[in-house]
PDB file of N, CA and C in Angstrom:
ATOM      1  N   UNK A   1       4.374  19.207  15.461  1.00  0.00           N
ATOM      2  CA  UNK A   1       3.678  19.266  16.727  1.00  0.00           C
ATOM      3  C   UNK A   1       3.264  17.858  17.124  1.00  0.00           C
ATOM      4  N   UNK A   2       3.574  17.164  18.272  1.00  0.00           N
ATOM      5  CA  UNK A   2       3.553  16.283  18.727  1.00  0.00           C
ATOM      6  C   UNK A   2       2.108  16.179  19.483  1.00  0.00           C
ATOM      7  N   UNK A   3       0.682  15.384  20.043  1.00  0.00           N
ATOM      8  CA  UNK A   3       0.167  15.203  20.412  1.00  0.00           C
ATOM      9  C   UNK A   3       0.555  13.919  21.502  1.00  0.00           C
ATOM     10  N   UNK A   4      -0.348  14.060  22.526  1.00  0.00           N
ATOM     11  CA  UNK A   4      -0.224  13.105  23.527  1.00  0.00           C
ATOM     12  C   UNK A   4      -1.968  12.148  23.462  1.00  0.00           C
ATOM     13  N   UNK A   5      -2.015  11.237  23.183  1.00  0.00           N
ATOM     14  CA  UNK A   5      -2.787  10.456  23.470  1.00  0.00           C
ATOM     15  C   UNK A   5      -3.037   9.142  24.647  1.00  0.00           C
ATOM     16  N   UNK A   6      -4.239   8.480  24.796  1.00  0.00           N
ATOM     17  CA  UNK A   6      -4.455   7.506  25.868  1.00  0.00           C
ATOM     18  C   UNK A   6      -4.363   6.201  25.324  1.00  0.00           C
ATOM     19  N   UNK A   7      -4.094   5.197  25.369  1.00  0.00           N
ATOM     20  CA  UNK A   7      -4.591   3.980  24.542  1.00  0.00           C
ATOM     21  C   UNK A   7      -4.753   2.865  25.561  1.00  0.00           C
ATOM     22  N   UNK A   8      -5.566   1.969  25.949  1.00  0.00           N
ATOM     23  CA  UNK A   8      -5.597   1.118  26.768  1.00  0.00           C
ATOM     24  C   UNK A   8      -5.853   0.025  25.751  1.00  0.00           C
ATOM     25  N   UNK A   9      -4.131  -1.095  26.412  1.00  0.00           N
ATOM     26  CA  UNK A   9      -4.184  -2.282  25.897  1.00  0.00           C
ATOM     27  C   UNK A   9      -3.856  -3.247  27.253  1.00  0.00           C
ATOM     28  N   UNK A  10      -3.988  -4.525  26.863  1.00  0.00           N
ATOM     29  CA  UNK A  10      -3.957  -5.443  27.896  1.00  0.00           C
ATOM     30  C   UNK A  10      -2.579  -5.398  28.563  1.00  0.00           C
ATOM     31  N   UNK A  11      -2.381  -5.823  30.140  1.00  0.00           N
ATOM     32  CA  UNK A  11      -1.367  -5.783  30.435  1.00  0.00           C
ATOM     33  C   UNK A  11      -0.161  -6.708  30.187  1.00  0.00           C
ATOM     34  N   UNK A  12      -0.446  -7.779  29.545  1.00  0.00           N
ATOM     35  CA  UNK A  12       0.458  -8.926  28.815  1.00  0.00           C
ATOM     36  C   UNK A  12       0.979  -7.981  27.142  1.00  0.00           C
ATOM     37  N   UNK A  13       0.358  -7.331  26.752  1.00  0.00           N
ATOM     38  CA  UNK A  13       1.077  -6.710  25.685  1.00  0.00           C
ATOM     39  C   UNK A  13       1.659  -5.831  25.838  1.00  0.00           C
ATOM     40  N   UNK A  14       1.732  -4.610  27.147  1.00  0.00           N
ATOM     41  CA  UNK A  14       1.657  -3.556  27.680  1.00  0.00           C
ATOM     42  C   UNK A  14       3.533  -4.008  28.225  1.00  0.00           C
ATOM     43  N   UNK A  15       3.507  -5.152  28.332  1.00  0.00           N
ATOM     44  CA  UNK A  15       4.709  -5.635  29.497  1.00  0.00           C
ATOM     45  C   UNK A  15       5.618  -6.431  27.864  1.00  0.00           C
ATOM     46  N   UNK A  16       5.169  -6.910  26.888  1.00  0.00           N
ATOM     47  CA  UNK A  16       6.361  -7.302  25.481  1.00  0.00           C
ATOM     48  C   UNK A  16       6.177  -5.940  24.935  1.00  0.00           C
ATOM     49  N   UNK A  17       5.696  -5.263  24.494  1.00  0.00           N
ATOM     50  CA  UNK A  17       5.886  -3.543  24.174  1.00  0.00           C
ATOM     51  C   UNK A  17       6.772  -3.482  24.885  1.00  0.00           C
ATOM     52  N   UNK A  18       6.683  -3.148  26.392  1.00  0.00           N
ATOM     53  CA  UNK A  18       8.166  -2.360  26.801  1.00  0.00           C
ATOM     54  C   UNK A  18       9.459  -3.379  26.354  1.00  0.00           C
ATOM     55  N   UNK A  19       9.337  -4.819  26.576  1.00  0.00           N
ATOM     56  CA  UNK A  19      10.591  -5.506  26.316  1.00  0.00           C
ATOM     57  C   UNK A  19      11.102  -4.780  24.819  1.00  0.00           C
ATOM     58  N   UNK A  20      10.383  -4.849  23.638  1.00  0.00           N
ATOM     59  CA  UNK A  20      10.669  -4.625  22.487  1.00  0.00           C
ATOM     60  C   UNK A  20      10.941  -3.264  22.224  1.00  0.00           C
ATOM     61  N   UNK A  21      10.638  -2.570  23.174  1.00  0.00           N
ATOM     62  CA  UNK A  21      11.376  -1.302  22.950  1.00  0.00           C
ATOM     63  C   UNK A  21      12.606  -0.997  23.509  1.00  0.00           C
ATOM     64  N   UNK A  22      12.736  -1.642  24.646  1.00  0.00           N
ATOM     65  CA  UNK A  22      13.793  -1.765  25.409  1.00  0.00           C
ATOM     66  C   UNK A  22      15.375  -2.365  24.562  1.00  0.00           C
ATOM     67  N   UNK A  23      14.433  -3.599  24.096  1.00  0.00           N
ATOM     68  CA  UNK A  23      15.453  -4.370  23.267  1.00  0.00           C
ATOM     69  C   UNK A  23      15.714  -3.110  21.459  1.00  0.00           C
ATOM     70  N   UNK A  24      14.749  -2.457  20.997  1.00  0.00           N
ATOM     71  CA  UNK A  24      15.509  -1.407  20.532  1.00  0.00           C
ATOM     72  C   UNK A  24      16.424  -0.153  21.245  1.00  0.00           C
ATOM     73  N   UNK A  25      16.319  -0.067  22.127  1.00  0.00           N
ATOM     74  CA  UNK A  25      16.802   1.095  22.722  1.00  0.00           C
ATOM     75  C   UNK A  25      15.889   2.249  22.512  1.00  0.00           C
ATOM     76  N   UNK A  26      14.818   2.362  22.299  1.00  0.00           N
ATOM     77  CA  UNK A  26      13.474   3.248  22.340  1.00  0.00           C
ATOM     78  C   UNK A  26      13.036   3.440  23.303  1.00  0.00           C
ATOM     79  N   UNK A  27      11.456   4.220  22.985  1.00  0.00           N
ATOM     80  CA  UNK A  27      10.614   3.716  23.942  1.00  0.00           C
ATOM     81  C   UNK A  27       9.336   3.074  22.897  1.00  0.00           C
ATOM     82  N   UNK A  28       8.248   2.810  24.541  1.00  0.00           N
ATOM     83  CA  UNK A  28       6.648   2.216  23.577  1.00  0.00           C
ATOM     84  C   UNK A  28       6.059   3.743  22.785  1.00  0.00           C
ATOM     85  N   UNK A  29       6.339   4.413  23.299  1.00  0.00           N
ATOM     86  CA  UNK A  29       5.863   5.697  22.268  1.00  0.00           C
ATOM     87  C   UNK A  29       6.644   6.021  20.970  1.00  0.00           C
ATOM     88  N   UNK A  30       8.077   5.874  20.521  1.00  0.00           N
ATOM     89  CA  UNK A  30       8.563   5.934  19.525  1.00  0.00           C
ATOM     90  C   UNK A  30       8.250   4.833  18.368  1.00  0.00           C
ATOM     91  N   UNK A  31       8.039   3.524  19.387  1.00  0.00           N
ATOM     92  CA  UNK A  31       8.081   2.239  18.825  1.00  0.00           C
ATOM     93  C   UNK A  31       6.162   2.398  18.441  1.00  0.00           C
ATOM     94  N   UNK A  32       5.512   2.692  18.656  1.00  0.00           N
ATOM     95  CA  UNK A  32       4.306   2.475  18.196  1.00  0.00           C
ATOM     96  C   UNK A  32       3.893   3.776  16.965  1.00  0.00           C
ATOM     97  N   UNK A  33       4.698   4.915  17.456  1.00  0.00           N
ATOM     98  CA  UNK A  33       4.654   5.682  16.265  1.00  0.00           C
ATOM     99  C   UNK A  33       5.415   5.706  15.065  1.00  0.00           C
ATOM    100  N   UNK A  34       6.427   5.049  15.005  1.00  0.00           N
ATOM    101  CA  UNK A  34       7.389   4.272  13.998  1.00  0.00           C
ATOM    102  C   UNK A  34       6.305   3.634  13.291  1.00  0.00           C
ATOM    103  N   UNK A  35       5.894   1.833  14.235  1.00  0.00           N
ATOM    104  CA  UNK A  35       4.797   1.375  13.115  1.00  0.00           C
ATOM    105  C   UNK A  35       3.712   2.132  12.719  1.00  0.00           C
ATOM    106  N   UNK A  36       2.826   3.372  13.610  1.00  0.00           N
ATOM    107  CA  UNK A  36       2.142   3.858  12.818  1.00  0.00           C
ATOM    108  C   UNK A  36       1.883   4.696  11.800  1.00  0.00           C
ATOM    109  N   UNK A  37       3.263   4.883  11.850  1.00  0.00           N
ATOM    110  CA  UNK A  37       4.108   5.792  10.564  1.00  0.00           C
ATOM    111  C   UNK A  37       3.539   5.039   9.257  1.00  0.00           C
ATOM    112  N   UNK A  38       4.118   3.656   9.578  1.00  0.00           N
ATOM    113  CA  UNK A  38       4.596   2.920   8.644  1.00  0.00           C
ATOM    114  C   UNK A  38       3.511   2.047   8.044  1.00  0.00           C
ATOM    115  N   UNK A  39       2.338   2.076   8.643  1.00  0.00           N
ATOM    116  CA  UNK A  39       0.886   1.752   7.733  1.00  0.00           C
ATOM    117  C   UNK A  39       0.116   2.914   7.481  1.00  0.00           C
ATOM    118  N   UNK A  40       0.659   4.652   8.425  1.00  0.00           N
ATOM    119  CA  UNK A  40      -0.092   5.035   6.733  1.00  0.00           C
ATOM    120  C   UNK A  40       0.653   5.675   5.611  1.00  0.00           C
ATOM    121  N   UNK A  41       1.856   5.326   5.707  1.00  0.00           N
ATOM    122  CA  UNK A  41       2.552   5.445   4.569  1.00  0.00           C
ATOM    123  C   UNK A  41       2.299   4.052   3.599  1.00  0.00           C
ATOM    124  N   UNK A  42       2.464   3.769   3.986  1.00  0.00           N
ATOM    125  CA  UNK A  42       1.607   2.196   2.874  1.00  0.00           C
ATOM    126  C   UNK A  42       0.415   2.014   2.778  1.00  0.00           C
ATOM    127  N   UNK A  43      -0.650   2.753   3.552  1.00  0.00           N
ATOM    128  CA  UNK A  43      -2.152   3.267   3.032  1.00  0.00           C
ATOM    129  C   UNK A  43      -1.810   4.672   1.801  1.00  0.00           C
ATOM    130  N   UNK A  44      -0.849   4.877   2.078  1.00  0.00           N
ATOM    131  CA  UNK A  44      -0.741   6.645   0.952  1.00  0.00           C
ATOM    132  C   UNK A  44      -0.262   5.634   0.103  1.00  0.00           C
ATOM    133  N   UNK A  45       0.703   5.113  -0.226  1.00  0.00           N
ATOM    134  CA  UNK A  45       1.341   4.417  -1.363  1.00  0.00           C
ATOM    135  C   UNK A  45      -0.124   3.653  -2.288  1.00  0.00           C
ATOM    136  N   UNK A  46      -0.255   2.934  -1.487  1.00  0.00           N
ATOM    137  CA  UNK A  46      -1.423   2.089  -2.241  1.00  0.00           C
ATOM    138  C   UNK A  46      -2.586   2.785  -2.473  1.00  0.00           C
ATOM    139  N   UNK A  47      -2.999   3.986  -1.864  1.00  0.00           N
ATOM    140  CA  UNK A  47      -3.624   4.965  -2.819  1.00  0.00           C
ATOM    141  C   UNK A  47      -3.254   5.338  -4.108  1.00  0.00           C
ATOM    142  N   UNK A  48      -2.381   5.804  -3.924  1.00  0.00           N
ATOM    143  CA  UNK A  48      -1.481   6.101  -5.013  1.00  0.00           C
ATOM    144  C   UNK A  48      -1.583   5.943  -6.247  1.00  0.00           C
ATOM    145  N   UNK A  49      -0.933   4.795  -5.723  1.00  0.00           N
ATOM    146  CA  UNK A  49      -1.091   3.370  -6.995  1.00  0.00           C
ATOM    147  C   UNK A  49      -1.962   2.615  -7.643  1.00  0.00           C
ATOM    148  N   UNK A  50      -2.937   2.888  -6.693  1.00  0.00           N
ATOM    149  CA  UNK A  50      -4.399   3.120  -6.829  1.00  0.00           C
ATOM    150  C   UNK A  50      -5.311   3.705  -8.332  1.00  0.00           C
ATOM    151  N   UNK A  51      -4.988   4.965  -7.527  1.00  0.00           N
ATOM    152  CA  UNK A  51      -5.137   6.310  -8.582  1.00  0.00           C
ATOM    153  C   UNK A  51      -4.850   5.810  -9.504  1.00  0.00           C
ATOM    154  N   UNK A  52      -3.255   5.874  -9.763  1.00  0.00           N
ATOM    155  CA  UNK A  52      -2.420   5.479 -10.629  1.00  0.00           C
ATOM    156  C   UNK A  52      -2.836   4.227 -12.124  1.00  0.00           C
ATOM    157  N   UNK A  53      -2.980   3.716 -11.442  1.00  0.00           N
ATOM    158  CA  UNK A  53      -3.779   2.368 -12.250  1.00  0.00           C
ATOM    159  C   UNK A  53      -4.943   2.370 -12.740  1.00  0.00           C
ATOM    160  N   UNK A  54      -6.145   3.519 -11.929  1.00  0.00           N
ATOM    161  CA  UNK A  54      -7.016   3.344 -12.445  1.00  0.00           C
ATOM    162  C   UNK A  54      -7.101   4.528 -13.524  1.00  0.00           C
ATOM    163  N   UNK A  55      -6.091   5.107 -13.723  1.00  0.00           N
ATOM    164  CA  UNK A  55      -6.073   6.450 -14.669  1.00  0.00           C
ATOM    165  C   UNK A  55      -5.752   5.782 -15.736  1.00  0.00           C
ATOM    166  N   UNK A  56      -4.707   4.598 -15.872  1.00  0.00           N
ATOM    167  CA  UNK A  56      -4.010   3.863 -16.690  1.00  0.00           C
ATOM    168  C   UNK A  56      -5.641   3.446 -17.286  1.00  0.00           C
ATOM    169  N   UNK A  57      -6.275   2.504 -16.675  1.00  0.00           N
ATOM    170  CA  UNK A  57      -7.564   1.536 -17.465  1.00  0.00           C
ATOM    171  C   UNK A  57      -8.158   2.910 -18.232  1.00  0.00           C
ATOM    172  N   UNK A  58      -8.663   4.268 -17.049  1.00  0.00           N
ATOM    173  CA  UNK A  58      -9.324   4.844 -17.821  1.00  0.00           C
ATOM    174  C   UNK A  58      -8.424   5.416 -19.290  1.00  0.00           C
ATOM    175  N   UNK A  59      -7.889   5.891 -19.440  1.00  0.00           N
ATOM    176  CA  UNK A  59      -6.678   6.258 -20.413  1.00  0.00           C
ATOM    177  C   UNK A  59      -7.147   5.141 -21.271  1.00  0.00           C
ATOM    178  N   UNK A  60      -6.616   4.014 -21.342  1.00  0.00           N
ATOM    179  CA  UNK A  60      -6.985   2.384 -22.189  1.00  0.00           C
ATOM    180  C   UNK A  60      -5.767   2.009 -22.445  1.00  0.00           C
ATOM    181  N   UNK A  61      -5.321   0.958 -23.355  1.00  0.00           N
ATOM    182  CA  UNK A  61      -4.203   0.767 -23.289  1.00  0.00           C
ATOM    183  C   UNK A  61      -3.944   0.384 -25.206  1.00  0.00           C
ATOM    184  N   UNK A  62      -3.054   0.614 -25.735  1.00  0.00           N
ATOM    185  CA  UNK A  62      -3.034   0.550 -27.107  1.00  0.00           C
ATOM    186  C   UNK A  62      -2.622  -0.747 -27.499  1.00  0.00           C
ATOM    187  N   UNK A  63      -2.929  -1.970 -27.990  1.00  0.00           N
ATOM    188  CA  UNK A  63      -3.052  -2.932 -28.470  1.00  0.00           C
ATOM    189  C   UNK A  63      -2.549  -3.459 -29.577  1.00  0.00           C
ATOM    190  N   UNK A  64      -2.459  -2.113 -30.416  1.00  0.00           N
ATOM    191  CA  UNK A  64      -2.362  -2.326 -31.742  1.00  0.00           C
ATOM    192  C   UNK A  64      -2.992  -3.378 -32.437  1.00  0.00           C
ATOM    193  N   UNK A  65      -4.083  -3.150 -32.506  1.00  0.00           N
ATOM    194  CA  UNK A  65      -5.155  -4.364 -32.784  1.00  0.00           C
ATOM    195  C   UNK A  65      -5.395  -3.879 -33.793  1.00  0.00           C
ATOM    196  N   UNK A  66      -5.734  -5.214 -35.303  1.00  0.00           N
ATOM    197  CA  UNK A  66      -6.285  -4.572 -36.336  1.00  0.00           C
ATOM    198  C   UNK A  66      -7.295  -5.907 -36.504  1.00  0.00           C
ATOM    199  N   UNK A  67      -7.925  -5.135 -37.474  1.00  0.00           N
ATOM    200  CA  UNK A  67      -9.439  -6.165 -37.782  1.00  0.00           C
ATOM    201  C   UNK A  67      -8.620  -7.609 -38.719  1.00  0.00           C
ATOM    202  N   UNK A  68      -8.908  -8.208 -37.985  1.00  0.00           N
ATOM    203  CA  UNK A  68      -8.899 -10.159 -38.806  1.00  0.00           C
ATOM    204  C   UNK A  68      -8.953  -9.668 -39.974  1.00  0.00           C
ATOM    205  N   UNK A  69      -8.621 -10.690 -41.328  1.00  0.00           N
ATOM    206  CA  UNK A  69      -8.755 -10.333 -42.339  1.00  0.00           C
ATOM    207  C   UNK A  69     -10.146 -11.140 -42.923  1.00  0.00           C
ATOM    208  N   UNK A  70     -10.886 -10.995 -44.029  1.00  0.00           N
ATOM    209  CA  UNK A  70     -11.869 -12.127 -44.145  1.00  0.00           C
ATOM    210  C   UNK A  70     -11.169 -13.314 -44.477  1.00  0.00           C
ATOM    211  N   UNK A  71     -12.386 -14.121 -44.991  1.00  0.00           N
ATOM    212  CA  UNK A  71     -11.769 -15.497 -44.925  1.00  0.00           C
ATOM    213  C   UNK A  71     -11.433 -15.474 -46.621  1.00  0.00           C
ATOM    214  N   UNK A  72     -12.154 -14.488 -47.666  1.00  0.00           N
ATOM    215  CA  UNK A  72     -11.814 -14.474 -48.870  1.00  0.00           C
ATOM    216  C   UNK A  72     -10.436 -14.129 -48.957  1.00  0.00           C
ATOM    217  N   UNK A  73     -10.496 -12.994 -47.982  1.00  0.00           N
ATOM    218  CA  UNK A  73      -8.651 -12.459 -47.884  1.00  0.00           C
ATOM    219  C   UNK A  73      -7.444 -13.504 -47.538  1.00  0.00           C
ATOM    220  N   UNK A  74      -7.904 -14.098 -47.155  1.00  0.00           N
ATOM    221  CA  UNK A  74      -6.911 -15.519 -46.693  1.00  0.00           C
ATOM    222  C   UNK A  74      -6.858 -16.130 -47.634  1.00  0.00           C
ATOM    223  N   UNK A  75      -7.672 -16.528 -48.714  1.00  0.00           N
ATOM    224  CA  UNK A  75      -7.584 -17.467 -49.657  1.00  0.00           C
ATOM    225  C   UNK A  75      -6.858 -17.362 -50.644  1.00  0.00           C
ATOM    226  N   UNK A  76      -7.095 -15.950 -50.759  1.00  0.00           N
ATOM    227  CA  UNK A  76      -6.846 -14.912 -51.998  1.00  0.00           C
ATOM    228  C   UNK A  76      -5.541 -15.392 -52.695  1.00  0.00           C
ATOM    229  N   UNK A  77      -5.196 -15.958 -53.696  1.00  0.00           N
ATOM    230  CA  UNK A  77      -3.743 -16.169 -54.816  1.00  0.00           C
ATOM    231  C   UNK A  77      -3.466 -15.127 -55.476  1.00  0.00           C
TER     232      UNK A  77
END
């Protein structure tokens, strides 16, 4: 379902909008819903990834870390 909205922008942008749609073979309504497609699909992504990452820190990450040895243990013959 398609909605119709109002948007008032200046008439110097109002007049390269149409060129740039023109020069796609569009219109300013395809061409502005294209880009607004296309930041919030890259607001969803970077949620995402978001999430994603912070599940990773919480989770932790395995290191395989073991305790230093002492310094007697080093010496040790």
């Amino acid at each position: 379902m398609k909605t119709n909205i109002t948007l008032k922008i200046d008439s110097d942008l109002l007049r390269e909008a149409r060129i740039l749609a023109a020069e796609d073979g569009t219109s300013i309504s395809a061409l502005l819903a294209g880009h607004l497609q296309q930041v919030v699909q890259g607001r969803t992504r970077y949620d995402q990834a978001r999430r994603r990452a912070l599940a990773r820190l919480r989770k932790g990450f395995n290191l395989r870390w073991t305790r230093p040895r002492s310094r007697d243990e080093l010496h040790e013959r």
